[in-house]
C-alpha atoms as a PDB file:
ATOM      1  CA  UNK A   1     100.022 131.131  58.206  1.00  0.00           C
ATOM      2  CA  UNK A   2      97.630 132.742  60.806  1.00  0.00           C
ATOM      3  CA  UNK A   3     100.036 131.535  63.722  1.00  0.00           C
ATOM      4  CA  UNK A   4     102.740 133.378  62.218  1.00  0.00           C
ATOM      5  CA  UNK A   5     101.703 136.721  61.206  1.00  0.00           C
ATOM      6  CA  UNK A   6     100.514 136.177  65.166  1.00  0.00           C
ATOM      7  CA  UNK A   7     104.253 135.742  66.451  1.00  0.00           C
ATOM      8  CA  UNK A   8     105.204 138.688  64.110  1.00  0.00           C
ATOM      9  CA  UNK A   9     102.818 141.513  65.361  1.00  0.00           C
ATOM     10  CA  UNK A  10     103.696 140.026  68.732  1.00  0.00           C
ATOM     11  CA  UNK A  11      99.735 138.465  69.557  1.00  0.00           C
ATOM     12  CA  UNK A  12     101.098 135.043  70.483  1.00  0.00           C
ATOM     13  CA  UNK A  13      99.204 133.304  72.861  1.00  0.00           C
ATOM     14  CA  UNK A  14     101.895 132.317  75.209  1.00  0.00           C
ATOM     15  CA  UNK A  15      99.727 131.971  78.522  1.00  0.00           C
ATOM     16  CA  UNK A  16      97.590 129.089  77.358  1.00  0.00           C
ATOM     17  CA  UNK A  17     100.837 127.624  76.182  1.00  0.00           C
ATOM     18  CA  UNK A  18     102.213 128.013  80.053  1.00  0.00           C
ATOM     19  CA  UNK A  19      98.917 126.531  81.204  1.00  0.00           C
ATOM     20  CA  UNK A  20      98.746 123.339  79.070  1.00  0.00           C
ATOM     21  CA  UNK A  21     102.727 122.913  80.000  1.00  0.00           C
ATOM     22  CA  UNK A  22     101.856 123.288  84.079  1.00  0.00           C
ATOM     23  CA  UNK A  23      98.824 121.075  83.843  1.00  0.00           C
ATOM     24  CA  UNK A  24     100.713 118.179  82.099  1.00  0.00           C
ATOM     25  CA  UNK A  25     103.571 118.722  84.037  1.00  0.00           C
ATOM     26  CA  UNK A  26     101.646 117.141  87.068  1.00  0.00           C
ATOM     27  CA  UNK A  27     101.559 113.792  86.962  1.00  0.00           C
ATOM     28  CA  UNK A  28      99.764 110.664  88.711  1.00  0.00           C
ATOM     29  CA  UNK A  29     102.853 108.849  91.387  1.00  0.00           C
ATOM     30  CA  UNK A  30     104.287 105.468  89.817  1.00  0.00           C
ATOM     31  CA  UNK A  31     102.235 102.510  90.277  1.00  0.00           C
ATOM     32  CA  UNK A  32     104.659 100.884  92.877  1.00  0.00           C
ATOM     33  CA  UNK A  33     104.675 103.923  95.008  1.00  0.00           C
ATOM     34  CA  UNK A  34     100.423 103.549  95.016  1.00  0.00           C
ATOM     35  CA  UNK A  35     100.956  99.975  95.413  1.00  0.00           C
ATOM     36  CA  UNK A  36     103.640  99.910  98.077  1.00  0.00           C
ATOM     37  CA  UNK A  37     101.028 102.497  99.808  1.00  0.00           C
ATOM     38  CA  UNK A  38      97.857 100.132  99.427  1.00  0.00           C
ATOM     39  CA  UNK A  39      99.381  97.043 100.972  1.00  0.00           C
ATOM     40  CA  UNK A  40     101.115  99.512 103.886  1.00  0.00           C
ATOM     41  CA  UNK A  41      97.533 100.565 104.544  1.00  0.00           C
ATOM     42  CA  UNK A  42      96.341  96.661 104.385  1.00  0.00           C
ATOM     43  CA  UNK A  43      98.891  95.796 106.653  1.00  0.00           C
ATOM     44  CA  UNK A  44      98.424  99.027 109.349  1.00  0.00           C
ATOM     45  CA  UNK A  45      94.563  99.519 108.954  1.00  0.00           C
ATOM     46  CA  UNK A  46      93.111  96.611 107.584  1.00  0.00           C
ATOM     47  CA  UNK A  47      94.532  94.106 109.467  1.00  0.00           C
ATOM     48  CA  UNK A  48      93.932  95.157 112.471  1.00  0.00           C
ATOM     49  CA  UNK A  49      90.370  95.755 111.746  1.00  0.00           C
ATOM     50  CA  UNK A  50      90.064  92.292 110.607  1.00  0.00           C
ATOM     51  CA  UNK A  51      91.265  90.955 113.849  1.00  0.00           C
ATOM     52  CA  UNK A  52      88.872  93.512 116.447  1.00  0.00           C
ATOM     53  CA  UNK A  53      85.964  92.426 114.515  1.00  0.00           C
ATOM     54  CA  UNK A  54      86.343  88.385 114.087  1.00  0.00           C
ATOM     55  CA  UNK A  55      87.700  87.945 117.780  1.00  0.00           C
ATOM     56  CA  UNK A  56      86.731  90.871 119.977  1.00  0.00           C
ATOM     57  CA  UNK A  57      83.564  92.083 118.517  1.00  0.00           C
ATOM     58  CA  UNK A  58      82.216  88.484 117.415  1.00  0.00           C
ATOM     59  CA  UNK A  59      84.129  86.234 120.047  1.00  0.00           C
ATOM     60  CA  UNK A  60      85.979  83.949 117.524  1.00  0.00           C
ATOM     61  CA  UNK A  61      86.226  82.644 113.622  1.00  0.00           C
ATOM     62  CA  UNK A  62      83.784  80.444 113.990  1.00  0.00           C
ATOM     63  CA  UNK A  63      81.079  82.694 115.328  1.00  0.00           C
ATOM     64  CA  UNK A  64      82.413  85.089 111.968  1.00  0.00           C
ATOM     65  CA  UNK A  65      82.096  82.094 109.801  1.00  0.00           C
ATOM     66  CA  UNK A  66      78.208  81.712 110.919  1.00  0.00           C
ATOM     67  CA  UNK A  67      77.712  85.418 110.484  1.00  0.00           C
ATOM     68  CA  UNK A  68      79.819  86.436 107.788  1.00  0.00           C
ATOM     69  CA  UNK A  69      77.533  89.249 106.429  1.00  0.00           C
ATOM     70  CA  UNK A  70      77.288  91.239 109.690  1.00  0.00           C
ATOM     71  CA  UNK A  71      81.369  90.610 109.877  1.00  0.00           C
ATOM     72  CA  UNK A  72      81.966  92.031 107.134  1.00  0.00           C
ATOM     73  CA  UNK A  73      79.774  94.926 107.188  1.00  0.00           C
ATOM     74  CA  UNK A  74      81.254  95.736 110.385  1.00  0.00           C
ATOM     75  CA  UNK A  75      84.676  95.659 108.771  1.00  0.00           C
ATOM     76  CA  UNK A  76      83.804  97.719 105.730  1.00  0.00           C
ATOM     77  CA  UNK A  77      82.034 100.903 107.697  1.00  0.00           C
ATOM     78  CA  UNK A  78      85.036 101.140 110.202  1.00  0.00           C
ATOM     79  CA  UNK A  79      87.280 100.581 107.155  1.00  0.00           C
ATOM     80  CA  UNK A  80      85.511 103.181 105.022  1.00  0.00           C
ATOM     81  CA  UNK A  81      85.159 105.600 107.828  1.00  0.00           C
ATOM     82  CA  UNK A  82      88.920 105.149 108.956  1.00  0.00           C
ATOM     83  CA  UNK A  83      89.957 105.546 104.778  1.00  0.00           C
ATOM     84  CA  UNK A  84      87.380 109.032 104.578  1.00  0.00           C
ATOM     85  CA  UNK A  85      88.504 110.155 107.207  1.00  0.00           C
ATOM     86  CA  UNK A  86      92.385 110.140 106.038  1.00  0.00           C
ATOM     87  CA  UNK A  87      91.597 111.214 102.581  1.00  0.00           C
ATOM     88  CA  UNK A  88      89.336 114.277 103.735  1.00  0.00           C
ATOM     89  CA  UNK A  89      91.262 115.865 106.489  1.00  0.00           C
ATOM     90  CA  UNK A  90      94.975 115.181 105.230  1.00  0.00           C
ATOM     91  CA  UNK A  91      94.912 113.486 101.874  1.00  0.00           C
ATOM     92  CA  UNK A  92      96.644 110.959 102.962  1.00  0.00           C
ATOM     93  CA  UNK A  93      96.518 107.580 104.964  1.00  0.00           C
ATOM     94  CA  UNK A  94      99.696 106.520 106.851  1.00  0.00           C
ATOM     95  CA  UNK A  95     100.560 104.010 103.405  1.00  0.00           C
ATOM     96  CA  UNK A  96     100.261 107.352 101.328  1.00  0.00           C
ATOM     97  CA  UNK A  97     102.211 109.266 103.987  1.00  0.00           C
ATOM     98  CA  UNK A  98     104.994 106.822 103.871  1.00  0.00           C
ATOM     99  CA  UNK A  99     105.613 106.791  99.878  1.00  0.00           C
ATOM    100  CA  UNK A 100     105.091 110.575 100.091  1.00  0.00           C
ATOM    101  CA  UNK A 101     102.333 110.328  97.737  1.00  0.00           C
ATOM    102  CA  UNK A 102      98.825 112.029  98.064  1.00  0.00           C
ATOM    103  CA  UNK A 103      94.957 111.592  97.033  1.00  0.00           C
ATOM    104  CA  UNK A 104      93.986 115.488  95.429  1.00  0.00           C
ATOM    105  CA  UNK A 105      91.307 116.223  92.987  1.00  0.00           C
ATOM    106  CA  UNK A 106      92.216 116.408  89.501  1.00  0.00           C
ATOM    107  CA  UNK A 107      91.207 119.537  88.554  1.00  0.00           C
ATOM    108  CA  UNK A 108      92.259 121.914  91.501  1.00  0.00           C
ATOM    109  CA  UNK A 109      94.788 119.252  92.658  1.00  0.00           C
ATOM    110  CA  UNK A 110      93.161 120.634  96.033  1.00  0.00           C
ATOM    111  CA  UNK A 111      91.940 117.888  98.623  1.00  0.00           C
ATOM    112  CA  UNK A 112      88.903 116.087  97.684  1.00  0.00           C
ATOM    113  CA  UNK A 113      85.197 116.211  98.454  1.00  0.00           C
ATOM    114  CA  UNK A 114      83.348 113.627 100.301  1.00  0.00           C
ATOM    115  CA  UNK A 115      81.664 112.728  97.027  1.00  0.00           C
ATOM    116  CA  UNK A 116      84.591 112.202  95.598  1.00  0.00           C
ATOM    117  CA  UNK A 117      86.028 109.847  98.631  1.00  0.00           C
ATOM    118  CA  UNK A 118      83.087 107.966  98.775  1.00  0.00           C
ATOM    119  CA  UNK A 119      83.653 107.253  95.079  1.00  0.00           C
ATOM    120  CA  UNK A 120      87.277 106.879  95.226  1.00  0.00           C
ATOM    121  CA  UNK A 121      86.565 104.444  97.917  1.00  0.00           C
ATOM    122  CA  UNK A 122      83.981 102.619  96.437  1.00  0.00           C
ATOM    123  CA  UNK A 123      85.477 101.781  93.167  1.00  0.00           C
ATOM    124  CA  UNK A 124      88.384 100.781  94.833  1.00  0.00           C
ATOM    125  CA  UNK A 125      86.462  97.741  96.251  1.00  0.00           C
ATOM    126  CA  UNK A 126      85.521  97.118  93.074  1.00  0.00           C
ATOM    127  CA  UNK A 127      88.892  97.296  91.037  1.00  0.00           C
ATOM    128  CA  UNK A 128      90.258  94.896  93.989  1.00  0.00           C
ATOM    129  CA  UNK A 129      88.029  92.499  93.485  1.00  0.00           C
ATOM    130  CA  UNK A 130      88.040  92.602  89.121  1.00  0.00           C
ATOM    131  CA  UNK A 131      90.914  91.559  87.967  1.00  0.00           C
ATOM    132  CA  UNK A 132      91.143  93.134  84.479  1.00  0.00           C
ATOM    133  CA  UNK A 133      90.190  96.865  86.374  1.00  0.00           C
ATOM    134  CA  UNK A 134      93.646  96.379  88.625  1.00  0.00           C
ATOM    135  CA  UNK A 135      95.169  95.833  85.103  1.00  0.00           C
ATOM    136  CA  UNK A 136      94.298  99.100  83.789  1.00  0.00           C
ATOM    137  CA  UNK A 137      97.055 101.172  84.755  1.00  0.00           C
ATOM    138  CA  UNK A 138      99.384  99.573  83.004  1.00  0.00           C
ATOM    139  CA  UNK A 139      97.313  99.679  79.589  1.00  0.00           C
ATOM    140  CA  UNK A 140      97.215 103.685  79.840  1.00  0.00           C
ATOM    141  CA  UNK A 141      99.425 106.195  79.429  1.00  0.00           C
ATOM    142  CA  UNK A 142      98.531 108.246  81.932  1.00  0.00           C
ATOM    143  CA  UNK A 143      98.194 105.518  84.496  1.00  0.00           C
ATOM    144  CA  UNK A 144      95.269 106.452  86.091  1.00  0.00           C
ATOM    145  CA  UNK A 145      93.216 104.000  87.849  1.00  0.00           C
ATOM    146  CA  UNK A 146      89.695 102.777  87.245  1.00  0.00           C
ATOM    147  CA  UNK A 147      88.732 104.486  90.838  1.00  0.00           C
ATOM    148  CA  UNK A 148      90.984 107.736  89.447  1.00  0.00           C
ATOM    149  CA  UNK A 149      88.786 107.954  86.300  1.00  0.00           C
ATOM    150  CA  UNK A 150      85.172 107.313  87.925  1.00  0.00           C
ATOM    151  CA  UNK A 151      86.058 109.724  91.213  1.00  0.00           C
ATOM    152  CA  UNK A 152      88.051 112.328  89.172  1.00  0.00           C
ATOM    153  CA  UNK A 153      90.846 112.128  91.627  1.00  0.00           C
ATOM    154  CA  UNK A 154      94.455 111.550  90.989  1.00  0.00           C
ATOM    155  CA  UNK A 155      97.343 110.427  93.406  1.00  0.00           C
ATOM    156  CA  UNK A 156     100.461 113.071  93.148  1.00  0.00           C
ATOM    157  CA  UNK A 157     103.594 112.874  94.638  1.00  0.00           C
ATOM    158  CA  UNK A 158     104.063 115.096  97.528  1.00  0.00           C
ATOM    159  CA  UNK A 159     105.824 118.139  97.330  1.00  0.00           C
END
């Protein structure tokens, strides 16, 4: 009853309802736009990475095989720094760029902190190597990843 002697002496609250419409209006990219993007960046980052390290950096796959744990730290930090480095200065890496998606915070949907990237980066290694946490898009609505959730980051499409 409140609501409508509201609407009749004309005290409706119309701006909140404007600002819950904009703020659901934005939503996270499909998930075969994000995934399309993460195997680009495998393919155009990772890839190449793999191959400096094993046979320029360590001289060949069996010298990686004896030292695996330097090999792969090596990998990671030029990996992570490469990924940062992407997300912090243009929200994007080239995989993102090429789907037209972007990495923004959730909030602002402004470009993320380093926190947040170092997160966002983190839990990705994680939901790559669990297989129910790769799952998890597809059992929410909103489709927000595990790293999306834990980094409070969100991947838009780019307008």
């Amino acid at each position: 009853m409140s609501r409508w002697r509201d609407i009749k002496q004309n005290r409706n609250n119309s701006q909140n309802d404007i600002s819950i419409k904009e703020e659901s209006s934005i939503e996270s990219s499909s998930i075969s736009s994000r995934l399309r993007a993460f195997l680009t960046d495998t393919f155009l980052i990772t890839t190449p990475i793999f191959y400096i390290v094993i046979y320029l950096i360590m001289g060949s796959g069996e010298a990686f095989a004896q030292d695996r744990t330097s090999g792969w730290l090596m990998i990671l930090f030029v990996h992570a720094s490469i990924i940062l480095f992407f997300w912090l200065v243009k929200s994007q890496t080239p995989g993102l760029k090429a789907y037209t998606i972007k990495v923004v915070d959730n909030k602002t949907k402004q470009k993320i902190s380093f926190i947040q990237a170092l997160v966002r980066y983190t839990t990705t290694l994680i939901a790559v190597v669990s297989l129910f946490l790769m799952f998890l898009p597809f059992l929410r609505k909103d489709k927000k990843t595990f790293q999306d959730i834990l980094s409070n980051t969100i991947i838009i499409d780019e307008k």
